[in-house]
Protein backbone atom coordinates (compact mmCIF):
# COMPACT_ATOMS: atom_id res chain seq x y z
CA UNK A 1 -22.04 14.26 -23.39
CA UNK A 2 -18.15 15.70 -22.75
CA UNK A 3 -17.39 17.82 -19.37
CA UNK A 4 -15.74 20.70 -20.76
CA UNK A 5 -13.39 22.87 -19.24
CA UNK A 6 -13.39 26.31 -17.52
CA UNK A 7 -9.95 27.32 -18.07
CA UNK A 8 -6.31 24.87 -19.85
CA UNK A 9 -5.41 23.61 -15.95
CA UNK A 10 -8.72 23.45 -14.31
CA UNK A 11 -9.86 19.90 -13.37
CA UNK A 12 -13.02 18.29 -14.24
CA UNK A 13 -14.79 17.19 -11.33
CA UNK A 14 -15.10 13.83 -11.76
CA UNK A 15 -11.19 14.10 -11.13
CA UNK A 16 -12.41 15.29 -7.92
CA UNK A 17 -14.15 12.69 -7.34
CA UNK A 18 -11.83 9.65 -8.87
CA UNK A 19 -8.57 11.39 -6.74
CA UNK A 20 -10.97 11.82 -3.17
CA UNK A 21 -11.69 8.04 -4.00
CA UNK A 22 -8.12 7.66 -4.43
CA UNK A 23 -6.54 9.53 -1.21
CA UNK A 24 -9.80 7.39 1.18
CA UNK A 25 -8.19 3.78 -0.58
CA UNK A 26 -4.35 4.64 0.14
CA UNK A 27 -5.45 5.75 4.15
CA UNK A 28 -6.91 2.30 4.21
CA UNK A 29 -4.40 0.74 2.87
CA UNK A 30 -1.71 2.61 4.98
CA UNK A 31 -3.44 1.36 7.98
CA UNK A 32 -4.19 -2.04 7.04
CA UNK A 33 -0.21 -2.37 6.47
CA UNK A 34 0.56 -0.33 9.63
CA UNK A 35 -1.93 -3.14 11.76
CA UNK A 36 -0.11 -5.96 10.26
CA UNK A 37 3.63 -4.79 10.32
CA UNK A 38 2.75 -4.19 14.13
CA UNK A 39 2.13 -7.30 14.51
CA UNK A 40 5.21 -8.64 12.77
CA UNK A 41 7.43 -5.89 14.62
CA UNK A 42 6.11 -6.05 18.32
CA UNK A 43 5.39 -2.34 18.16
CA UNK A 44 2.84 0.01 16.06
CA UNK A 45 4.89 2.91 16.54
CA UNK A 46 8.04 0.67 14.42
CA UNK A 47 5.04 -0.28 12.35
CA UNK A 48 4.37 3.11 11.53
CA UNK A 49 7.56 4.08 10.63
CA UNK A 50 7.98 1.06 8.24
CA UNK A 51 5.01 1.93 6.61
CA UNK A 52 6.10 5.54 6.00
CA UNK A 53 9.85 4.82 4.25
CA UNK A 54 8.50 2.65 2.33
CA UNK A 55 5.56 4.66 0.95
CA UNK A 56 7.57 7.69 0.75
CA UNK A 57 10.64 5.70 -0.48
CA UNK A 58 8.15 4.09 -3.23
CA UNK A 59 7.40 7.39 -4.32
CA UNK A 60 10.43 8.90 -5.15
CA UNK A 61 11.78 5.88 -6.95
CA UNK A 62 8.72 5.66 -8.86
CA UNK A 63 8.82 9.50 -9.68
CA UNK A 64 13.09 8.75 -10.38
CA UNK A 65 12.14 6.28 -13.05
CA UNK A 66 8.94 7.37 -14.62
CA UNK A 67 9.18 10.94 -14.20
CA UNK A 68 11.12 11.34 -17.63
CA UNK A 69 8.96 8.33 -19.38
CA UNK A 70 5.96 9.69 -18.51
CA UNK A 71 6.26 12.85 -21.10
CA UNK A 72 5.97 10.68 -23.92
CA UNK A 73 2.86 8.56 -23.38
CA UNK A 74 0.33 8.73 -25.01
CA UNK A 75 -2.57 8.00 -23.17
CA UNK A 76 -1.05 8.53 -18.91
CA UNK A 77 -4.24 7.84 -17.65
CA UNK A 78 -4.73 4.71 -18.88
CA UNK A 79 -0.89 3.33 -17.98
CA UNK A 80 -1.90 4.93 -13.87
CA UNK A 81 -5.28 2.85 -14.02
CA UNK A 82 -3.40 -0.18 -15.20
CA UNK A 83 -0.06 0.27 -12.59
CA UNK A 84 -3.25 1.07 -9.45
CA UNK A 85 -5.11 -2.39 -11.02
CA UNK A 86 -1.57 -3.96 -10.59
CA UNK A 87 -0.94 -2.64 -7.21
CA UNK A 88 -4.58 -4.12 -5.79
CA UNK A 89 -3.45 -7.64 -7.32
CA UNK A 90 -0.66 -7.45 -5.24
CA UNK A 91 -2.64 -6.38 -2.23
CA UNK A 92 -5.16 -9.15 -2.97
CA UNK A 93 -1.85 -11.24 -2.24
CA UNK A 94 -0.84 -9.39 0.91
CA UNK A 95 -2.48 -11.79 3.65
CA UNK A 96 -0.73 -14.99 2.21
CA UNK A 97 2.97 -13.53 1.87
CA UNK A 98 2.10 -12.09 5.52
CA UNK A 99 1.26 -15.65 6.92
CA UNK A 100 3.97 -17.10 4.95
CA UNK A 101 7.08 -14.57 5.63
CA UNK A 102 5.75 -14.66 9.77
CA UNK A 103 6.08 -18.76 9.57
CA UNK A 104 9.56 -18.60 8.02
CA UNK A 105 10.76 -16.29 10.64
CA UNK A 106 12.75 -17.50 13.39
CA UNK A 107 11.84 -17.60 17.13
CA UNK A 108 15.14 -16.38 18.02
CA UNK A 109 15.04 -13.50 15.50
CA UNK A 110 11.42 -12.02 16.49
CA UNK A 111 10.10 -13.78 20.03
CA UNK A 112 6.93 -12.37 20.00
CA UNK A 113 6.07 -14.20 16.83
CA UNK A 114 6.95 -17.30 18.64
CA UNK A 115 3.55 -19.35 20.22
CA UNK A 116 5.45 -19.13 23.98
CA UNK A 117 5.93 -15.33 23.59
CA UNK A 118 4.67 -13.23 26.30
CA UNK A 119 2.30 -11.10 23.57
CA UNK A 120 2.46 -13.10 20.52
CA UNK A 121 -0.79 -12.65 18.45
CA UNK A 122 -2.45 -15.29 16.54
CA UNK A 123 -1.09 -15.42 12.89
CA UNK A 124 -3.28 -16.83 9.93
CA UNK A 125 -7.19 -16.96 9.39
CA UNK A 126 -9.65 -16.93 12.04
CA UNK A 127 -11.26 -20.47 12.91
CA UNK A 128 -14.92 -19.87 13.33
């Protein structure tokens, strides 16, 4: 059985519901990248700032180049569901490039990354 609609610009509630789901998920996510940039930058407050250009920045390039494209697809809903299915992949990936880019960094270039550092956290997995 179809929703149907009150009014031409009134949304359906399980809209509601899907973009609720979706502002919770990008909070996380936002705070997840803030706790892990602070510990690549030294400070949360850097961190935080980091995280902000390039979520904001991401935004207006994204609405730069698919603002205009966007009017002439067909089905928009399906092409966000398969760029936010993209996006997890990627953040499936985030831990490894983390561990990876924090090895290749130089002592000299970050010290707190460094094992002697006065601060440095653990990078990697946990050992149980």
């Amino acid at each position: 059985m179809r929703a149907r609609r009150a009014g031409k610009n009134t949304p359906l509630p399980e809209s509601r519901a899907v973009a609720r789901c979706y502002d919770w998920s990008v909070d996380r996510v936002e705070s997840i990248w803030t706790r892990y940039l602070g510990l690549f930058v030294g400070d949360s407050a850097y961190a935080q700032v980091i995280v902000l250009v390039i979520f904001l920045g991401g935004m207006s390039l994204g609405t730069l180049i698919v603002g205009r494209r966007s009017e002439r697809v067909a089905r928009p809903l399906c092409w966000y569901a398969v760029v936010e299915l993209a996006t997890g992949a990627i953040g499936l990936a985030f831990h490894d490039r983390f561990v990876g880019t924090t090895a290749c960094v130089s002592p000299s270039c970050c010290p707190r990354l460094s094992a002697g550092g006065a601060g440095a956290a653990p990078m990697g997995r946990r050992e149980r």
